[in-house]
PDB file of N, CA and C in Angstrom:
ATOM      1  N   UNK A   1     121.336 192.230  68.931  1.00  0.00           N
ATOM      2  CA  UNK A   1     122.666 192.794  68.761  1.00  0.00           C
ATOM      3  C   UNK A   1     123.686 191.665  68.680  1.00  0.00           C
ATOM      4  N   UNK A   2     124.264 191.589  67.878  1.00  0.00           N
ATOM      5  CA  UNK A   2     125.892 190.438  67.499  1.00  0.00           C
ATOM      6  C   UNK A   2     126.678 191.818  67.524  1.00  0.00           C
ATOM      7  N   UNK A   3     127.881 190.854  68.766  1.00  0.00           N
ATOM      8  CA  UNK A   3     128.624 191.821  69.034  1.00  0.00           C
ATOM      9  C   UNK A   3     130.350 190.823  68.142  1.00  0.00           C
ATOM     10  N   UNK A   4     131.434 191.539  68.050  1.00  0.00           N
ATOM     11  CA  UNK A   4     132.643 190.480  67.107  1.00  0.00           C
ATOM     12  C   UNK A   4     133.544 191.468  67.649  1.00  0.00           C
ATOM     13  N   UNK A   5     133.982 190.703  68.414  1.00  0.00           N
ATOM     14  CA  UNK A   5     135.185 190.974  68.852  1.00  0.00           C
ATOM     15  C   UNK A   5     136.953 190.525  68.397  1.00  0.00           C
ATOM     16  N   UNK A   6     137.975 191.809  68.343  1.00  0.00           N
ATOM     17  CA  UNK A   6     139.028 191.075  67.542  1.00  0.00           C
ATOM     18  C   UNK A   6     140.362 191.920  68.711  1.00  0.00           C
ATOM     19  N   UNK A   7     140.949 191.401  68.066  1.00  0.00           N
ATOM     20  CA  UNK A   7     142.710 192.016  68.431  1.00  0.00           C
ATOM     21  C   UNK A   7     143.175 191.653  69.452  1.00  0.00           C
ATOM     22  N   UNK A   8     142.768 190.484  69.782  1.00  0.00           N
ATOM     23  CA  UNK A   8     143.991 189.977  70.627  1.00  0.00           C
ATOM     24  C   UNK A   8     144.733 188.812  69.709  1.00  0.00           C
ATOM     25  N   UNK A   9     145.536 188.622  70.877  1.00  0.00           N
ATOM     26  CA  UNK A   9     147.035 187.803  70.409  1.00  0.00           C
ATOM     27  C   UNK A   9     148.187 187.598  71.415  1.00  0.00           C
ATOM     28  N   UNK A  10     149.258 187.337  70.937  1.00  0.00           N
ATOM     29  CA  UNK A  10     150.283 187.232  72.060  1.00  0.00           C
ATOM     30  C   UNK A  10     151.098 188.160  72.124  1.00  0.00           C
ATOM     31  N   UNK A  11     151.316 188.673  73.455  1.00  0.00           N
ATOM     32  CA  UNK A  11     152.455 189.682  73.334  1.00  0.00           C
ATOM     33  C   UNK A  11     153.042 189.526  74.843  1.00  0.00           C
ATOM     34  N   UNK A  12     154.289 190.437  74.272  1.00  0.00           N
ATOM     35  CA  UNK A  12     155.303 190.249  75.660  1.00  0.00           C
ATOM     36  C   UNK A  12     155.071 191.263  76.334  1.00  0.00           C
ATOM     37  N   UNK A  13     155.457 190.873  77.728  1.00  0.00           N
ATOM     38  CA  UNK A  13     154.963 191.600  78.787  1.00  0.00           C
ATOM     39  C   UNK A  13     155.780 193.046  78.623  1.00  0.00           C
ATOM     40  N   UNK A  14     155.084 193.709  78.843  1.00  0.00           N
ATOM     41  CA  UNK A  14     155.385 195.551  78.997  1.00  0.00           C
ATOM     42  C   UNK A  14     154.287 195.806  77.421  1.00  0.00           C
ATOM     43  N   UNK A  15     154.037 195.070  76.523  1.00  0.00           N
ATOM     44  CA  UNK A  15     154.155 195.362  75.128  1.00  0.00           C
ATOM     45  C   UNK A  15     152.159 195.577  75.495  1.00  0.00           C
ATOM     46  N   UNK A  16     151.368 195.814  74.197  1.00  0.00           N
ATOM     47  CA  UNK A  16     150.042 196.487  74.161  1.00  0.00           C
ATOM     48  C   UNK A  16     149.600 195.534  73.084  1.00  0.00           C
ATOM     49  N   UNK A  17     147.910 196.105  73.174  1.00  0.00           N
ATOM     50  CA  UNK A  17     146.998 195.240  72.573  1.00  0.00           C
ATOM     51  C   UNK A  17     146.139 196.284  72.667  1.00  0.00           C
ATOM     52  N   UNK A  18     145.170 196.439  71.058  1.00  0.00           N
ATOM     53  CA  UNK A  18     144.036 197.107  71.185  1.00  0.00           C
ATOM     54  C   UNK A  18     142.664 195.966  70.750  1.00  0.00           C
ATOM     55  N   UNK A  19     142.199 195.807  71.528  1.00  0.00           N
ATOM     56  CA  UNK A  19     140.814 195.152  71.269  1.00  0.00           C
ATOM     57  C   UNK A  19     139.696 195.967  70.878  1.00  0.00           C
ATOM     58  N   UNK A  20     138.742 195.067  69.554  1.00  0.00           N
ATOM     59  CA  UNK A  20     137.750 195.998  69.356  1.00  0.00           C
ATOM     60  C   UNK A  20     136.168 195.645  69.275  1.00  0.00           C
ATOM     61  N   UNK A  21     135.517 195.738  69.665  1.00  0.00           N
ATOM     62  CA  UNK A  21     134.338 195.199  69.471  1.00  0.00           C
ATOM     63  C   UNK A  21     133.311 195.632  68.402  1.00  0.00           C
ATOM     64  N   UNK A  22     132.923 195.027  67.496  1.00  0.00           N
ATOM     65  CA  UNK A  22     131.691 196.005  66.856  1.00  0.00           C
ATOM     66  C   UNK A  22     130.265 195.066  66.626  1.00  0.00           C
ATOM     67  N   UNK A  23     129.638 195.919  66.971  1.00  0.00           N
ATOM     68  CA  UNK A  23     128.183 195.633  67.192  1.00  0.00           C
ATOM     69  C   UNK A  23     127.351 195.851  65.990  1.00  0.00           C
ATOM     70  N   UNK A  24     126.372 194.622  65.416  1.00  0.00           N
ATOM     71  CA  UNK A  24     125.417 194.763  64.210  1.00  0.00           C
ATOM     72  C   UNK A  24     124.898 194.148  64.454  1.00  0.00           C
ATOM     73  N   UNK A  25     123.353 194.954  63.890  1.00  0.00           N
ATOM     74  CA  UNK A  25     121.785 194.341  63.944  1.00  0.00           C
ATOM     75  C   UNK A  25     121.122 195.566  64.840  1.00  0.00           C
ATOM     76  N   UNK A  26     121.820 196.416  65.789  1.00  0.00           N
ATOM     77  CA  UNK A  26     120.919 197.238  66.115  1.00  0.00           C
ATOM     78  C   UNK A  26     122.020 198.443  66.470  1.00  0.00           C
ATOM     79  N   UNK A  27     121.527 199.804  66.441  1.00  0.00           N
ATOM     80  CA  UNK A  27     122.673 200.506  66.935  1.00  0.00           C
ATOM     81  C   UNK A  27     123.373 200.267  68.195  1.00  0.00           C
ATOM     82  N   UNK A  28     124.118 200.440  68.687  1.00  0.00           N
ATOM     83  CA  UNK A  28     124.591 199.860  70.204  1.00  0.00           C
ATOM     84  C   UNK A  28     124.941 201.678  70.839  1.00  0.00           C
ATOM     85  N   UNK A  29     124.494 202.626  70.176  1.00  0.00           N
ATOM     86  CA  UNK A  29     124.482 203.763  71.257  1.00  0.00           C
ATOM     87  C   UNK A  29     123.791 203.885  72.199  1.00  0.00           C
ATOM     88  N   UNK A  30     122.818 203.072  72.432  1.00  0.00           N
ATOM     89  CA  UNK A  30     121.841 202.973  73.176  1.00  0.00           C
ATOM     90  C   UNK A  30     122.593 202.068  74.946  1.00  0.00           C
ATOM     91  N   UNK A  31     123.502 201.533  74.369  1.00  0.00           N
ATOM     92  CA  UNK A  31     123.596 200.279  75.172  1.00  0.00           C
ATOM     93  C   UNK A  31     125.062 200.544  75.810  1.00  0.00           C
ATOM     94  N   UNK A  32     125.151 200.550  77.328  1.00  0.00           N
ATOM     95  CA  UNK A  32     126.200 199.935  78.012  1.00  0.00           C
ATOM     96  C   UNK A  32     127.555 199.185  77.078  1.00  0.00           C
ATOM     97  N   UNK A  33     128.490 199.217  77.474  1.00  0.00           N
ATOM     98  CA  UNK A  33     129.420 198.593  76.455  1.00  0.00           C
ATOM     99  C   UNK A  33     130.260 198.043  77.248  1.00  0.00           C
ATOM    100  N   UNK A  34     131.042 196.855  77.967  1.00  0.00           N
ATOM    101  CA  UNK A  34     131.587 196.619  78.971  1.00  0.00           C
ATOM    102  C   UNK A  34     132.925 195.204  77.688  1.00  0.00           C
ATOM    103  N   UNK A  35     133.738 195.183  78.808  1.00  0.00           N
ATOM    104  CA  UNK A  35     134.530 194.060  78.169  1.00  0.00           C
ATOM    105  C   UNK A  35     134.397 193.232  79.520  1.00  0.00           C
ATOM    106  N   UNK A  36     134.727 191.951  79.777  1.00  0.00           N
ATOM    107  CA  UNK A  36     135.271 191.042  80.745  1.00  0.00           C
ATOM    108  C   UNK A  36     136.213 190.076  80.187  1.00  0.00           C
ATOM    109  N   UNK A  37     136.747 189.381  81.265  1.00  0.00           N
ATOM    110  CA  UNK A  37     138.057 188.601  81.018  1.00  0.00           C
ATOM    111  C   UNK A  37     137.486 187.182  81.907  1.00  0.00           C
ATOM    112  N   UNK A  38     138.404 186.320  81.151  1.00  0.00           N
ATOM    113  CA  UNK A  38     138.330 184.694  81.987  1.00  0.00           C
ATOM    114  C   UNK A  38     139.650 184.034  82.151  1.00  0.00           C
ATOM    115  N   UNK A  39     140.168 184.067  82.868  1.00  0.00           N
ATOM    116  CA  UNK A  39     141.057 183.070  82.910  1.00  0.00           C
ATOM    117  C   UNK A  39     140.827 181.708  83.301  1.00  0.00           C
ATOM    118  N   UNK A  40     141.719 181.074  82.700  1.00  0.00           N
ATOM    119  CA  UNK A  40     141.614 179.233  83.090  1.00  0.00           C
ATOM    120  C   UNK A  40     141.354 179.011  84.571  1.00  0.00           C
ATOM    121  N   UNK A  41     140.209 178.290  85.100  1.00  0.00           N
ATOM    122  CA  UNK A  41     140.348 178.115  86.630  1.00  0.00           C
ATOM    123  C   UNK A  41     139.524 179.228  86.943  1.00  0.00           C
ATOM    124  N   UNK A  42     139.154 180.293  86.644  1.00  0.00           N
ATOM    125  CA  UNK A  42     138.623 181.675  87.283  1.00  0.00           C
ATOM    126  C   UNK A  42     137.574 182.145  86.837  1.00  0.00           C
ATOM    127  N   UNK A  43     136.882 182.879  87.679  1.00  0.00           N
ATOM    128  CA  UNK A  43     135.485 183.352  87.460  1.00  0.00           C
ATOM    129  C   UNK A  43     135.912 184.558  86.263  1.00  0.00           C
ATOM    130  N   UNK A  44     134.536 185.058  85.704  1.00  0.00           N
ATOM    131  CA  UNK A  44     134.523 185.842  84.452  1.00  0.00           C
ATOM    132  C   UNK A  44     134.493 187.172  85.669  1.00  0.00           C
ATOM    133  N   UNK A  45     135.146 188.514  85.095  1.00  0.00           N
ATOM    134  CA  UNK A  45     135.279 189.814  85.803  1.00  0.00           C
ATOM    135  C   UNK A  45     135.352 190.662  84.815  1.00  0.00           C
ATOM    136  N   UNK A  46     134.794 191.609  85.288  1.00  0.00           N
ATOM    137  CA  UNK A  46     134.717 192.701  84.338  1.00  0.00           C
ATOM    138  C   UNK A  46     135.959 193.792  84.345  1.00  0.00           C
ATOM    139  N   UNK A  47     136.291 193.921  83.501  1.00  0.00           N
ATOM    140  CA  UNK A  47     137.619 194.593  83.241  1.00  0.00           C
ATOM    141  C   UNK A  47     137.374 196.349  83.036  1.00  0.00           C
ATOM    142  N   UNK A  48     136.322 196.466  82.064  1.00  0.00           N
ATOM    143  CA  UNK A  48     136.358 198.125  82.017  1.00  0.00           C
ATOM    144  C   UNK A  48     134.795 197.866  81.323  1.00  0.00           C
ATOM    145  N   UNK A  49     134.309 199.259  81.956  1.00  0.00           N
ATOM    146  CA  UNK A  49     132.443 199.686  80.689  1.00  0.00           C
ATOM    147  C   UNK A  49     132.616 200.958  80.772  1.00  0.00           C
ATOM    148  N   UNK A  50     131.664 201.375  79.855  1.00  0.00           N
ATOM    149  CA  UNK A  50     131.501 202.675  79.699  1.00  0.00           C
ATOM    150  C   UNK A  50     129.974 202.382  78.870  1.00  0.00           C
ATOM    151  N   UNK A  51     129.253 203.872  79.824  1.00  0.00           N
ATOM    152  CA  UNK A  51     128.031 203.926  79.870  1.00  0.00           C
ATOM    153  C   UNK A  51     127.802 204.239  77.955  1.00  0.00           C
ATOM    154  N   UNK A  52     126.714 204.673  77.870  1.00  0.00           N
ATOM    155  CA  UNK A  52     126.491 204.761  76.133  1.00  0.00           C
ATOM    156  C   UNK A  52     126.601 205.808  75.758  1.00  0.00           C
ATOM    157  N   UNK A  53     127.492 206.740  76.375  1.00  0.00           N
ATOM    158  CA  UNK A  53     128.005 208.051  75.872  1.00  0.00           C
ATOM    159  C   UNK A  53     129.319 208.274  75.674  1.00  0.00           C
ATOM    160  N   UNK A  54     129.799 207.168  76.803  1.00  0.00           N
ATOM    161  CA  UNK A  54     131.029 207.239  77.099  1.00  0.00           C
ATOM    162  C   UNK A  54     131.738 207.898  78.418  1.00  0.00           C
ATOM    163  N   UNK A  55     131.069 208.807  78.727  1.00  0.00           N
ATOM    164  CA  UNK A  55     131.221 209.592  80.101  1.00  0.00           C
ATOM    165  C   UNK A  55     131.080 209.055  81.127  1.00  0.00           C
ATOM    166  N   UNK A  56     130.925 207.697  81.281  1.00  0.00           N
ATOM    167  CA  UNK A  56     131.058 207.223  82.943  1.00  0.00           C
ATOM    168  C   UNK A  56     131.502 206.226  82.460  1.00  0.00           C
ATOM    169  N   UNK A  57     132.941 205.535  83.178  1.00  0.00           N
ATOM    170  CA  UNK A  57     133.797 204.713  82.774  1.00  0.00           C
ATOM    171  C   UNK A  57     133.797 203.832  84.291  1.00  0.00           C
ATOM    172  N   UNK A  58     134.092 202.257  83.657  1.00  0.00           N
ATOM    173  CA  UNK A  58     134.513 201.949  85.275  1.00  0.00           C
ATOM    174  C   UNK A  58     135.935 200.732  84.862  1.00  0.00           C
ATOM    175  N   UNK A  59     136.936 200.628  85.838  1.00  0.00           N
ATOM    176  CA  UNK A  59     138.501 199.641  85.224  1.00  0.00           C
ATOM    177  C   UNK A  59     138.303 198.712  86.763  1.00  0.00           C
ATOM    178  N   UNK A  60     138.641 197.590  86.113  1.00  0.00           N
ATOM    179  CA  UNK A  60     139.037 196.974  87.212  1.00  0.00           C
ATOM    180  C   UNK A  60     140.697 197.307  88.216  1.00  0.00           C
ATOM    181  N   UNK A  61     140.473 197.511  89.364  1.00  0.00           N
ATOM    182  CA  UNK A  61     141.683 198.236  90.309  1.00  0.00           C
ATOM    183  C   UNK A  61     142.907 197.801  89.519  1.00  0.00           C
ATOM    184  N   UNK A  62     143.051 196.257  89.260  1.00  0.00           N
ATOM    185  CA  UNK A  62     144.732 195.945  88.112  1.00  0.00           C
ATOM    186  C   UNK A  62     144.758 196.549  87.270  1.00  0.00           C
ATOM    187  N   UNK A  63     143.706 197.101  86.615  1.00  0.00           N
ATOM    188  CA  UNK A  63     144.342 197.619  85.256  1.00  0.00           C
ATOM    189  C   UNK A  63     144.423 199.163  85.301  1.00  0.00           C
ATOM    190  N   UNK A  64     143.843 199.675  85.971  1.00  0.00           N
ATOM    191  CA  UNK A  64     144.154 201.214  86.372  1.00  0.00           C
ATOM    192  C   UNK A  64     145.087 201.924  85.745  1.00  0.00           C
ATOM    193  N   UNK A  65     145.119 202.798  84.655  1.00  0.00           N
ATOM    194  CA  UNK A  65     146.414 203.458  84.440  1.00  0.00           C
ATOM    195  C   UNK A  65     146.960 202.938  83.286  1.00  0.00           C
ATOM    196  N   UNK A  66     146.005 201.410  83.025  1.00  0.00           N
ATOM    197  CA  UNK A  66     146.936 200.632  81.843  1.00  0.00           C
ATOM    198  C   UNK A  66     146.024 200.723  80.872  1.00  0.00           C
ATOM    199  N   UNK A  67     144.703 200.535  80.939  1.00  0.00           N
ATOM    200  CA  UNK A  67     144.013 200.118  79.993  1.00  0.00           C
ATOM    201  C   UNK A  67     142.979 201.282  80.034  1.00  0.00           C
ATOM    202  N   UNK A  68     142.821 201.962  78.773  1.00  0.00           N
ATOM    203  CA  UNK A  68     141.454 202.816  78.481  1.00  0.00           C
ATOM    204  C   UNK A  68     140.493 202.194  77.759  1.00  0.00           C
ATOM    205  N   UNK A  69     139.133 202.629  77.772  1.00  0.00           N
ATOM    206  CA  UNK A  69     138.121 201.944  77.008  1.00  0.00           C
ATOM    207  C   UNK A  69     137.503 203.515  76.350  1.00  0.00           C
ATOM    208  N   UNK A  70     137.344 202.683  75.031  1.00  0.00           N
ATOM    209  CA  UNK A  70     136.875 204.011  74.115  1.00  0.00           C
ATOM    210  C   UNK A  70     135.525 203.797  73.105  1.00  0.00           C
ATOM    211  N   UNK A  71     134.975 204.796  72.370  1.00  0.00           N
ATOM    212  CA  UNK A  71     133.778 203.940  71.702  1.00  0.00           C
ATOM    213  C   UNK A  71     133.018 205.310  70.645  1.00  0.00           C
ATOM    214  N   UNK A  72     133.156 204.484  69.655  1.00  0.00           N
ATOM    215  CA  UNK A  72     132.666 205.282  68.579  1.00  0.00           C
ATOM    216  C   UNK A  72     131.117 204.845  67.852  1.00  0.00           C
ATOM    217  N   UNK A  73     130.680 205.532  68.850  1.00  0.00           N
ATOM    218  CA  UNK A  73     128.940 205.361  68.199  1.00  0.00           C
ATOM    219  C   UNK A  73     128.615 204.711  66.916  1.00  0.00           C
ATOM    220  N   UNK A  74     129.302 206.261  66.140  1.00  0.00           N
ATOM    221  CA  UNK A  74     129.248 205.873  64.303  1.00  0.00           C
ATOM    222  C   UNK A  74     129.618 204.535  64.211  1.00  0.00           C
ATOM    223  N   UNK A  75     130.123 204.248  64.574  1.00  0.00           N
ATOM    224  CA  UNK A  75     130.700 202.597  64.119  1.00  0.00           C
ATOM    225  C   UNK A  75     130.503 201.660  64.727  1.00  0.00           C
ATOM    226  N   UNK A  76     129.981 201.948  65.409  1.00  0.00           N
ATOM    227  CA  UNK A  76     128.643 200.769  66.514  1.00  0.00           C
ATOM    228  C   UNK A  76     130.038 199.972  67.313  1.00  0.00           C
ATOM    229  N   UNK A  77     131.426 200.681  67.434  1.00  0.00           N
ATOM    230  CA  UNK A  77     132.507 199.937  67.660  1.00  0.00           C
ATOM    231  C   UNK A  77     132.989 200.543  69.384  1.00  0.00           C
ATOM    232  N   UNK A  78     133.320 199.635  70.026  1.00  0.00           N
ATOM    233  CA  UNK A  78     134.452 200.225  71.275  1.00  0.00           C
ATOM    234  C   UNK A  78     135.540 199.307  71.543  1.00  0.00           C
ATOM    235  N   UNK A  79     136.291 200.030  71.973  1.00  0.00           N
ATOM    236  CA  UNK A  79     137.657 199.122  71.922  1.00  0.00           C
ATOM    237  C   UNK A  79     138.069 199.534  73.565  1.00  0.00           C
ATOM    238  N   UNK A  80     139.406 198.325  73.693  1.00  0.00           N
ATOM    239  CA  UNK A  80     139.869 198.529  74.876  1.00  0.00           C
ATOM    240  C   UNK A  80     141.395 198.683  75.015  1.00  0.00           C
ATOM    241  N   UNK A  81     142.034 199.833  74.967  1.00  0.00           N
ATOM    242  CA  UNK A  81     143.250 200.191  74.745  1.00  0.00           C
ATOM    243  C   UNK A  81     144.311 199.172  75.586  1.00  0.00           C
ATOM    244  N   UNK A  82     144.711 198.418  75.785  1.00  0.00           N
ATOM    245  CA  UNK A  82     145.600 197.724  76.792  1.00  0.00           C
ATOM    246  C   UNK A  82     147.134 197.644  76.768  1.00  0.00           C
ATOM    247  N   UNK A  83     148.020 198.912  77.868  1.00  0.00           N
ATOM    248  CA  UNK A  83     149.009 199.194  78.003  1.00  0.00           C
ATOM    249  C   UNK A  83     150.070 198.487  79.068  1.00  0.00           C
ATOM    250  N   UNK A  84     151.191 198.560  78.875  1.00  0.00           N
ATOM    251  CA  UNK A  84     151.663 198.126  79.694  1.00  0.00           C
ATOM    252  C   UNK A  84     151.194 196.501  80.554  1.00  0.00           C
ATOM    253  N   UNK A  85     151.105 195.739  79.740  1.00  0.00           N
ATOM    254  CA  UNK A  85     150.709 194.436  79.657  1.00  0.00           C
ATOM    255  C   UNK A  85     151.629 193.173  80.546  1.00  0.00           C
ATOM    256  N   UNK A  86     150.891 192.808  81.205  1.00  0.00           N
ATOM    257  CA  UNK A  86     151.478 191.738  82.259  1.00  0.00           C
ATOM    258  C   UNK A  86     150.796 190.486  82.321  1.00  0.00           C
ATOM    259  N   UNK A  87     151.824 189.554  82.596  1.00  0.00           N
ATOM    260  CA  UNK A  87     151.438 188.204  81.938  1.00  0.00           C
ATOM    261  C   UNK A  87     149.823 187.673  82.883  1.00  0.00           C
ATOM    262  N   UNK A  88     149.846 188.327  83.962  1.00  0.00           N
ATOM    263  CA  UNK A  88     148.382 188.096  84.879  1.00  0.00           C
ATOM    264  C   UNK A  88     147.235 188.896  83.982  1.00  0.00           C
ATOM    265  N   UNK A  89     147.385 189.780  82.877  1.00  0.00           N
ATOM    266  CA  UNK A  89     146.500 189.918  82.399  1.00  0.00           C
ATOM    267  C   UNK A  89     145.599 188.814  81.082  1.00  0.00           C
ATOM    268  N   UNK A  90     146.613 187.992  81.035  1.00  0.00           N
ATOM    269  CA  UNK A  90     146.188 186.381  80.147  1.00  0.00           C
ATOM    270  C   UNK A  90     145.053 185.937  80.351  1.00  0.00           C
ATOM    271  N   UNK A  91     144.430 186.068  79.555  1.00  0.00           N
ATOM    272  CA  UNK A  91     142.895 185.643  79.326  1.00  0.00           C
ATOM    273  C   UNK A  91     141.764 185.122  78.439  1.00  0.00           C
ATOM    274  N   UNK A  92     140.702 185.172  78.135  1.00  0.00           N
ATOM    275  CA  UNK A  92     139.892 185.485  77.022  1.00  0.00           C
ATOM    276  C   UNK A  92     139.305 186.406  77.411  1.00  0.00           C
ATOM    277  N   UNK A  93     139.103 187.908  76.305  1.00  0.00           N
ATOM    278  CA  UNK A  93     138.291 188.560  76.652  1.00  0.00           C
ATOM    279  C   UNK A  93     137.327 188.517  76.206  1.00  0.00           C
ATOM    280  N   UNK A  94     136.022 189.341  76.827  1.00  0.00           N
ATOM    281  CA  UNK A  94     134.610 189.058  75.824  1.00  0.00           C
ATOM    282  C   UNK A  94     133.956 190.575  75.927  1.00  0.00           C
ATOM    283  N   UNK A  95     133.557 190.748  75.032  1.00  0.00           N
ATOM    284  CA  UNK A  95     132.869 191.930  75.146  1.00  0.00           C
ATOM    285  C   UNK A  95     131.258 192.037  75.241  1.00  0.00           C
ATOM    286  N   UNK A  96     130.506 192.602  75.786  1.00  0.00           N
ATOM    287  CA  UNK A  96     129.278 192.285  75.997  1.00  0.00           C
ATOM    288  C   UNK A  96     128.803 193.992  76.409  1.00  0.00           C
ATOM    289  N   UNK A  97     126.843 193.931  76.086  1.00  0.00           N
ATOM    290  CA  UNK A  97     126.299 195.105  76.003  1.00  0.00           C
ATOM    291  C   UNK A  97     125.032 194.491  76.456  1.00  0.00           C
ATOM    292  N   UNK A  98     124.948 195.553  77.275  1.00  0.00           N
ATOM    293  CA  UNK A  98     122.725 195.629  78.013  1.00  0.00           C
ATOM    294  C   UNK A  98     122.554 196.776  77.322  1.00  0.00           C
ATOM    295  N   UNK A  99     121.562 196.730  77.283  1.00  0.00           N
ATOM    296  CA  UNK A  99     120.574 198.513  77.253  1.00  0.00           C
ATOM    297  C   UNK A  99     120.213 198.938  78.504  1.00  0.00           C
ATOM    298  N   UNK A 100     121.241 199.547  78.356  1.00  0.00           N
ATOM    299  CA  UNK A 100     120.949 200.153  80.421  1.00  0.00           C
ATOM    300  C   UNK A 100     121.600 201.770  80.034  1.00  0.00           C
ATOM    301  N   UNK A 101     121.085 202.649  80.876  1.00  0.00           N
ATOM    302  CA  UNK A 101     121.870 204.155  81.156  1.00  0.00           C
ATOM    303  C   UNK A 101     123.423 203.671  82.203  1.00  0.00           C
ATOM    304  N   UNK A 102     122.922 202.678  83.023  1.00  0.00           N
ATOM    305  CA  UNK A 102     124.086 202.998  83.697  1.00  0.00           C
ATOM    306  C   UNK A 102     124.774 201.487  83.529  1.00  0.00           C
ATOM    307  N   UNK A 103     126.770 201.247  83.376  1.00  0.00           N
ATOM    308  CA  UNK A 103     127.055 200.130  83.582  1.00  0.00           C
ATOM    309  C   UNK A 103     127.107 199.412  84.719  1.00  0.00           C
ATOM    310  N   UNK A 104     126.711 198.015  84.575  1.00  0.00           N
ATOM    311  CA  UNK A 104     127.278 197.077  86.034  1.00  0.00           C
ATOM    312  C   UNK A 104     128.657 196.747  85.580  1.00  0.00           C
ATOM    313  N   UNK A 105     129.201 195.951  86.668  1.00  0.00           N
ATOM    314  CA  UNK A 105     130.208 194.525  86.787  1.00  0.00           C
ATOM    315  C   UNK A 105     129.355 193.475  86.852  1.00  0.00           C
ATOM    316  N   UNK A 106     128.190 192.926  86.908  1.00  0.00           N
ATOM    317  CA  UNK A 106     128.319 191.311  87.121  1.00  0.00           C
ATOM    318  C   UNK A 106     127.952 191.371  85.746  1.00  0.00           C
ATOM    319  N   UNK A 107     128.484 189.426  85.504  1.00  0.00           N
ATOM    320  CA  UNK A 107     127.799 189.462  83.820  1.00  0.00           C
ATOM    321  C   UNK A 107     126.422 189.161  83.475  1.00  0.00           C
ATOM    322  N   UNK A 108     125.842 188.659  84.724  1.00  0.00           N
ATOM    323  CA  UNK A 108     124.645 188.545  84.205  1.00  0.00           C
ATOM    324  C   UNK A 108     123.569 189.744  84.038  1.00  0.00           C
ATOM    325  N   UNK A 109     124.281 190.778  84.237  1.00  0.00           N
ATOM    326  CA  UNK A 109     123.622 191.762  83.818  1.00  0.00           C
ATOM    327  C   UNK A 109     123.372 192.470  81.991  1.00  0.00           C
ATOM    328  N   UNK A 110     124.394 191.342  81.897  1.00  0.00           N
ATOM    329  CA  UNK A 110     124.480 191.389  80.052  1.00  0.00           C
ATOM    330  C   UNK A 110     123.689 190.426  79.402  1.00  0.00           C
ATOM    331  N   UNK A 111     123.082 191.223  77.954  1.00  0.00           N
ATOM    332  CA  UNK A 111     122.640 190.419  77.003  1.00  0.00           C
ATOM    333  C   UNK A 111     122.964 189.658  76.108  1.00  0.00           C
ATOM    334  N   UNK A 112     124.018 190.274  75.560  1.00  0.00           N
ATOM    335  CA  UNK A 112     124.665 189.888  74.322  1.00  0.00           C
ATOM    336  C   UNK A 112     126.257 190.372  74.712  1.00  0.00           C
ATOM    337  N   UNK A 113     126.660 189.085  74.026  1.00  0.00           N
ATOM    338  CA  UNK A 113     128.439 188.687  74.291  1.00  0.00           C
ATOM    339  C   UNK A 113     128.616 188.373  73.056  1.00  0.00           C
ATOM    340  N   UNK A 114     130.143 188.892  72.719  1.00  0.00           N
ATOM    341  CA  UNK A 114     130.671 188.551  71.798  1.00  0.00           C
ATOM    342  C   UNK A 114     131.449 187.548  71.991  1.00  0.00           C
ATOM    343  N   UNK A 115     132.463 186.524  70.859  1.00  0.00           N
ATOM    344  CA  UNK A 115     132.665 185.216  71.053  1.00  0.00           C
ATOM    345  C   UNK A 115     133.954 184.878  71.918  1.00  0.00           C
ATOM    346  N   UNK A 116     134.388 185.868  72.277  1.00  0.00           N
ATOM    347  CA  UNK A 116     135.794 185.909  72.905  1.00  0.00           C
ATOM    348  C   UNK A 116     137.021 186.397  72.085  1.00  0.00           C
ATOM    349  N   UNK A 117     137.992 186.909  72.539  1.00  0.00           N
ATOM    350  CA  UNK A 117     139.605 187.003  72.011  1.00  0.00           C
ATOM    351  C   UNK A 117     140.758 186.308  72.548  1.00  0.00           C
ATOM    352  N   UNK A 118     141.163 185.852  72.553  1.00  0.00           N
ATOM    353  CA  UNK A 118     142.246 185.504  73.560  1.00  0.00           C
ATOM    354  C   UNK A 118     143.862 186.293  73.589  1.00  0.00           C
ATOM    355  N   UNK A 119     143.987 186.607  74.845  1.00  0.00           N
ATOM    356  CA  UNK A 119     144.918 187.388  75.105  1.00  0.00           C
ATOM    357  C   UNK A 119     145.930 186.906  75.985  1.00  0.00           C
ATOM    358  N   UNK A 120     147.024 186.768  75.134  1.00  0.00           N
ATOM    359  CA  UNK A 120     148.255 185.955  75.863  1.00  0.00           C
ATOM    360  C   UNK A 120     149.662 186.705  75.997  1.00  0.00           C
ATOM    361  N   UNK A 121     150.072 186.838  77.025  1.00  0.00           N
ATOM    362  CA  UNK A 121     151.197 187.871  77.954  1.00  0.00           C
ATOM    363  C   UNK A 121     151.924 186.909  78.085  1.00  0.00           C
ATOM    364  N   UNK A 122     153.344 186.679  77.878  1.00  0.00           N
ATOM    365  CA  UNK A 122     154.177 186.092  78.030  1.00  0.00           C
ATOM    366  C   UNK A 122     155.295 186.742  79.067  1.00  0.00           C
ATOM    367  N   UNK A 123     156.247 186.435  80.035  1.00  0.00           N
ATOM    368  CA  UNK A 123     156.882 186.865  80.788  1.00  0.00           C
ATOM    369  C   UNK A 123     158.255 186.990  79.784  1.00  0.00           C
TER     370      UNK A 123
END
């Protein structure tokens, strides 16, 4: 599975970002779909997954309320809605997929990562 991740960029704080991932070489309905984030200095964390149906979702406690994660089979694609944007959310994100029924948080529970986005919040 090559996963390509896009849509980040810079934006000002309060303002949004939709990130999207799409997956080719194998279907990815099968597979867990998770994003994580890195900041400079900081360990990699998982930000939001959703199992391979979509029906079991998990957000990291900051983003609660801000950010949805969504995912369209047909298009081997999921994205990560990101609202209400604050400059602590500055990062690279990466998107990554196991073949699992259920999602984790750690990353080494992932196979395949996509190459990063970078996402920059300005105050």
């Amino acid at each position: 599975v090559q996963l390509q991740a896009s849509g980040g960029g810079l934006v000002q704080a309060g303002g949004s970002l939709r990130l999207s991932c799409a997956a080719s070489g194998r279907t990815s309905s099968n597979y867990v779909m998770s994003w994580f984030r890195q900041a400079p200095g900081k360990e990699r964390e998982a930000v939001s997954c959703t199992n391979s149906v979509g029906d079991s979702t998990y957000f990291l406690n900051s983003v609660k309320g801000r950010f949805t994660i969504s995912r369209d089979n047909a298009k081997n694609t999921v994205y990560l809605q990101m609202n209400s944007l604050k400059p602590e959310d500055t990062a690279v994100y990466y998107c990554a997929a196991t073949r699992s029924i259920h999602w984790g948080t750690s990353a080494g529970q992932y196979d395949y990562w996509g190459q990063g986005t970078q996402v920059t919040v300005s105050s």
